[in-house]
Protein backbone atom coordinates (compact mmCIF):
# COMPACT_ATOMS: atom_id res chain seq x y z
CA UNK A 1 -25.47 0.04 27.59
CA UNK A 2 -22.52 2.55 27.53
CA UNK A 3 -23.28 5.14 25.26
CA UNK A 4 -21.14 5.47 22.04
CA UNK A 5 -19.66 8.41 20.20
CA UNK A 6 -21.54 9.64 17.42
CA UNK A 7 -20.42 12.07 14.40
CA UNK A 8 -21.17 12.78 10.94
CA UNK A 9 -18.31 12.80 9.18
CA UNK A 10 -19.05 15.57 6.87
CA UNK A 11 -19.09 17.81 9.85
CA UNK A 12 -15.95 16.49 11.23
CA UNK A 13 -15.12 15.59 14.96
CA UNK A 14 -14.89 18.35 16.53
CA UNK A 15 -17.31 19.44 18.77
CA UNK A 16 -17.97 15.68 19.28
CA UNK A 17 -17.10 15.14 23.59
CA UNK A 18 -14.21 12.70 23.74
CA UNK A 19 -13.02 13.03 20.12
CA UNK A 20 -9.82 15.16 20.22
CA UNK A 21 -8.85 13.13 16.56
CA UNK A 22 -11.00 12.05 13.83
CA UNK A 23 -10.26 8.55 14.54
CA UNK A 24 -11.47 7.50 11.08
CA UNK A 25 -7.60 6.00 10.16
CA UNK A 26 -6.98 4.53 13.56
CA UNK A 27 -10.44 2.41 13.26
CA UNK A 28 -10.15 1.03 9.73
CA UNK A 29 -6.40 -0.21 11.00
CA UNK A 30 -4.43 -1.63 10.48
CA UNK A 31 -4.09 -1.25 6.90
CA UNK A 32 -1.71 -3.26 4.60
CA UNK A 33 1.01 -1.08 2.82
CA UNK A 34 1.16 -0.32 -0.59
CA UNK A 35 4.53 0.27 -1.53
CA UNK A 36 4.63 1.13 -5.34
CA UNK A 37 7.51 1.44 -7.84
CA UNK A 38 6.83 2.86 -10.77
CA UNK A 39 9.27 4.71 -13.91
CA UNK A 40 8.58 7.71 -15.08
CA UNK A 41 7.91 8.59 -19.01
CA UNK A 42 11.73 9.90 -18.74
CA UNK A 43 12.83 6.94 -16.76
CA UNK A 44 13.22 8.25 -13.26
CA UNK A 45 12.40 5.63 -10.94
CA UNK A 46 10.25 6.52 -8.07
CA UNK A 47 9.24 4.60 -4.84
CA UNK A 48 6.14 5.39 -2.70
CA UNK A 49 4.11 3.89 -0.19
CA UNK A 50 0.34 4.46 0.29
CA UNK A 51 -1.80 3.27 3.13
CA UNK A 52 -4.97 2.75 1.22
CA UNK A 53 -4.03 -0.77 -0.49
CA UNK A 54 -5.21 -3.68 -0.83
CA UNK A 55 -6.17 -7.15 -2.84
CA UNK A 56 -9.64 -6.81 -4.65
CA UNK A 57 -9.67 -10.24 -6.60
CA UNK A 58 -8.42 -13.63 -6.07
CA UNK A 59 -8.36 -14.95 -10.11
CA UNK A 60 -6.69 -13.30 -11.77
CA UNK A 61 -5.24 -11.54 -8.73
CA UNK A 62 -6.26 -7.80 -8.85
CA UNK A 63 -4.30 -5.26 -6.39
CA UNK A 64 -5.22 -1.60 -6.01
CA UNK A 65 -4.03 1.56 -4.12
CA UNK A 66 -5.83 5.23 -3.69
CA UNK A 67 -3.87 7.72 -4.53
CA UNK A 68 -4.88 11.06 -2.74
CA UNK A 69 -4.20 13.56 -5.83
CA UNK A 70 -2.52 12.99 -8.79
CA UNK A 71 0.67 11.71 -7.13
CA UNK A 72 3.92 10.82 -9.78
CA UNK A 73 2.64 7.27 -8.93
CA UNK A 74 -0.33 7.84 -10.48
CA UNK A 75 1.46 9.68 -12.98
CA UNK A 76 3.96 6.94 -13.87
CA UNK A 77 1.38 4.22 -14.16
CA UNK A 78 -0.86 6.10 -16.67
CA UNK A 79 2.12 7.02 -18.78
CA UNK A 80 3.68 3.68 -18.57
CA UNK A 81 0.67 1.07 -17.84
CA UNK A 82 3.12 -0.87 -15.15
CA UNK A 83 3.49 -1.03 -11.95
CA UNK A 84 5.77 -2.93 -8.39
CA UNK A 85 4.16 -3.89 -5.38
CA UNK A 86 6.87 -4.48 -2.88
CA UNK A 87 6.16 -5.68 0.53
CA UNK A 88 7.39 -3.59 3.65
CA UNK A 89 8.86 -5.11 6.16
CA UNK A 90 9.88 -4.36 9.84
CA UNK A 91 13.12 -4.24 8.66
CA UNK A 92 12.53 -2.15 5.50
CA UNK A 93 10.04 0.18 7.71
CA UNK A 94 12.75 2.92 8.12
CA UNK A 95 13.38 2.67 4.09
CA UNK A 96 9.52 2.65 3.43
CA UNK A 97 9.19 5.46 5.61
CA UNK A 98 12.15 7.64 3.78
CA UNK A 99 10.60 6.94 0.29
CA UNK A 100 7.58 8.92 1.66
CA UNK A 101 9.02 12.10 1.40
CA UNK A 102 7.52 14.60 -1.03
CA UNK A 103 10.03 15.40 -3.21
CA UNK A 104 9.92 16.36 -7.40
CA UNK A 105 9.61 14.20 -9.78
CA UNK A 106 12.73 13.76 -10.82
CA UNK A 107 14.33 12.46 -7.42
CA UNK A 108 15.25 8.64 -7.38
CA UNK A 109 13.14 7.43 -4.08
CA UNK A 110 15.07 4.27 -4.14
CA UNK A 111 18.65 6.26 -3.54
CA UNK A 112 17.06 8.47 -1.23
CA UNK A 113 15.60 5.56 1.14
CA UNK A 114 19.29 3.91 0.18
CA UNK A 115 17.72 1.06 -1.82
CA UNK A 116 19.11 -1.56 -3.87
CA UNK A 117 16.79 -2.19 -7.10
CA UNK A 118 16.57 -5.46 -8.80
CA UNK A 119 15.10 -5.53 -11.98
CA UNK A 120 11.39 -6.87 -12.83
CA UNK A 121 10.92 -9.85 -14.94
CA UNK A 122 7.37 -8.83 -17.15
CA UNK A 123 7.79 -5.50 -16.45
CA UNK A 124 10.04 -1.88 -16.79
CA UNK A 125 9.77 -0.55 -12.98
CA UNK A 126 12.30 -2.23 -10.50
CA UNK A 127 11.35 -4.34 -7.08
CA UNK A 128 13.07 -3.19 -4.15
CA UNK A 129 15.93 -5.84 -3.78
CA UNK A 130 15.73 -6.53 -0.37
CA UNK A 131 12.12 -6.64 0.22
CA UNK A 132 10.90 -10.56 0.31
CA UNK A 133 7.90 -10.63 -1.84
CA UNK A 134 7.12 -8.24 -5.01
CA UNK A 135 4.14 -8.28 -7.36
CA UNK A 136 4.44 -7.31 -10.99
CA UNK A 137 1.72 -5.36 -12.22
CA UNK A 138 -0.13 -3.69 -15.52
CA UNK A 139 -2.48 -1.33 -14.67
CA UNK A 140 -5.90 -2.53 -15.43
CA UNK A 141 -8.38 0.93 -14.43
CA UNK A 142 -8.16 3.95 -12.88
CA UNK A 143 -11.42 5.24 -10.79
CA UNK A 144 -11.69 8.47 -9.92
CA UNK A 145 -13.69 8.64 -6.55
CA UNK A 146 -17.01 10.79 -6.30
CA UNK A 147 -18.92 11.53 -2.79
CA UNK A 148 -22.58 11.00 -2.30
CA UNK A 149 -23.52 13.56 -4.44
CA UNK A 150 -21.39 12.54 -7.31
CA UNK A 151 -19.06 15.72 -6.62
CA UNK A 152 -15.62 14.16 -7.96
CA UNK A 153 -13.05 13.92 -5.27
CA UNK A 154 -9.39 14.51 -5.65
CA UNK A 155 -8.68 10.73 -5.07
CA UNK A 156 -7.65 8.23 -8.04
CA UNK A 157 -8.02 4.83 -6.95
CA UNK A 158 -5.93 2.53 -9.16
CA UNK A 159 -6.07 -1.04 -9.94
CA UNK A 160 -3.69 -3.37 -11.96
CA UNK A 161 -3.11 -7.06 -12.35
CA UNK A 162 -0.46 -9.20 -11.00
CA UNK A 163 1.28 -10.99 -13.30
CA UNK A 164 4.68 -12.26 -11.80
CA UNK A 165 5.39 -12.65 -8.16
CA UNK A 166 8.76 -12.98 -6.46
CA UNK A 167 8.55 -14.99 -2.95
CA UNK A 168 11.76 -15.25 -0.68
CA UNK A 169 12.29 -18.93 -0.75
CA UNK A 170 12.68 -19.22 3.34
CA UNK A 171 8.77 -17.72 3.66
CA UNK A 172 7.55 -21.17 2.18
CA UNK A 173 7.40 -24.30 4.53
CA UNK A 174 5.74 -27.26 3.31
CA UNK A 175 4.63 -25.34 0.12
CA UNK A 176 2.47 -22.65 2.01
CA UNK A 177 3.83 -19.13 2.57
CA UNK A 178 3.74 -18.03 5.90
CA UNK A 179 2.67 -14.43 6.39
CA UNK A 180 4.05 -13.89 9.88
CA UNK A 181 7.59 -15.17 9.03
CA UNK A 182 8.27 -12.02 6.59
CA UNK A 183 7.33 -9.72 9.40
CA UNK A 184 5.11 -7.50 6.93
CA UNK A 185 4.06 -3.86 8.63
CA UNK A 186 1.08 -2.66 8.54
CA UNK A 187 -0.29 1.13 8.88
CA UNK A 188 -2.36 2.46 11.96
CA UNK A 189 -3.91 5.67 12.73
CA UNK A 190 -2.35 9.03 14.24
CA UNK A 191 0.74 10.40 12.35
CA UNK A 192 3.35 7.56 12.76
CA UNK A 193 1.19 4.58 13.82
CA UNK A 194 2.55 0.98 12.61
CA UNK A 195 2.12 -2.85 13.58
CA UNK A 196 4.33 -5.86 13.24
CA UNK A 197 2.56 -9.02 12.16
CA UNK A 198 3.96 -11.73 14.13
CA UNK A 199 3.03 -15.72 14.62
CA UNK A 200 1.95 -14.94 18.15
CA UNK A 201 -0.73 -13.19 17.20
CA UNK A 202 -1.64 -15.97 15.08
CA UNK A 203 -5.21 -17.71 15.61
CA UNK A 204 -7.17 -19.94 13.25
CA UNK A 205 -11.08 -20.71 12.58
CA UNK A 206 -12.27 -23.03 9.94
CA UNK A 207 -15.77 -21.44 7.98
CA UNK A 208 -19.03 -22.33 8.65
CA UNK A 209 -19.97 -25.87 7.30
């Protein structure tokens, strides 16, 4: 049996024969994209995407991203209690990508990234116009993350429910939405890493009886 590569991560990679990266981001890939708009206390509107997202409960439908330091998402959301998921797309990825700049608080990400806003139904922060799918949220918790040792870490992991959604009408055939016809982008590793989902990657199994 080949032998694998073996760290602990607490001691990093290096040293480690074959690891030149700490592959860490590249393994738990790809990663569904949190794109979040949120308003400021002031009313700035700001845009940002963050690669540690995901869906946590199916009813009622919980969503939560981590937010490596107290970002003006984070910010925004404890100030405000709302929250927009919007969902990147291969043709929104150079958009999502611009809105990822750091830049002060008061700079609109959605004119820099040259985005249209449409306003939320439920709640204050704007969707992203042209982006097929959006979730409407109010912030339910914020966790603050803590290691082994209970050391708290510099990460905010925070969770709100979704309360309206807005589907493109031509991603529903037969009353099911189809997840490879919006053509959603996911995050891999290394610095720039992304993947397309696409129907021929598609492949079913049915669970266990």
């Amino acid at each position: 049996m080949q032998q694998h590569h073996f760290y602990e991560p607490r001691n990093g990679h290096k040293g480690v024969p074959g690891l030149a990266h700490d592959p860490l981001n590249a393994i738990i890939a790809p990663r569904p994209i949190g794109w979040i708009s949120t308003l400021g206390a002031d009313g700035t509107r700001n845009l940002a995407p963050y690669s540690f997202f995901q869906l946590f409960n199916y009813r009622p439908p919980i969503i939560g991203f981590a937010s490596i330091g107290w970002k003006d998402s984070a910010a925004n959301i404890a100030a405000t209690g709302d929250f927009v998921w919007n969902l990147a797309t291969r043709d929104l990825a150079e958009a999502m990508n611009a809105s990822s700049a750091t830049v002060a608080p008061d700079v609109d990400e959605f004119a820099l990234a040259g985005l249209e806003a449409a306003p939320a139904r439920l709640v204050a922060p704007p969707r992203v116009a042209t982006s097929p799918v959006a979730f409407e949220c109010r912030h339910t918790q914020t966790l603050r993350l803590t290691d082994v040792a209970g050391a708290e870490l510099d990460t905010w992991l925070i969770l709100g429910e979704v309360i309206g959604i807005h589907i493109a009408p031509d991603l529903i055939t037969d009353g099911s939405y189809r997840t490879a016809a919006a053509h959603p982008i996911l995050r891999g590793g290394g610095p720039g890493d992304y993947f397309e989902v696409r129907a021929d990657a598609l492949f079913r199994m049915g669970r266990p009886a």
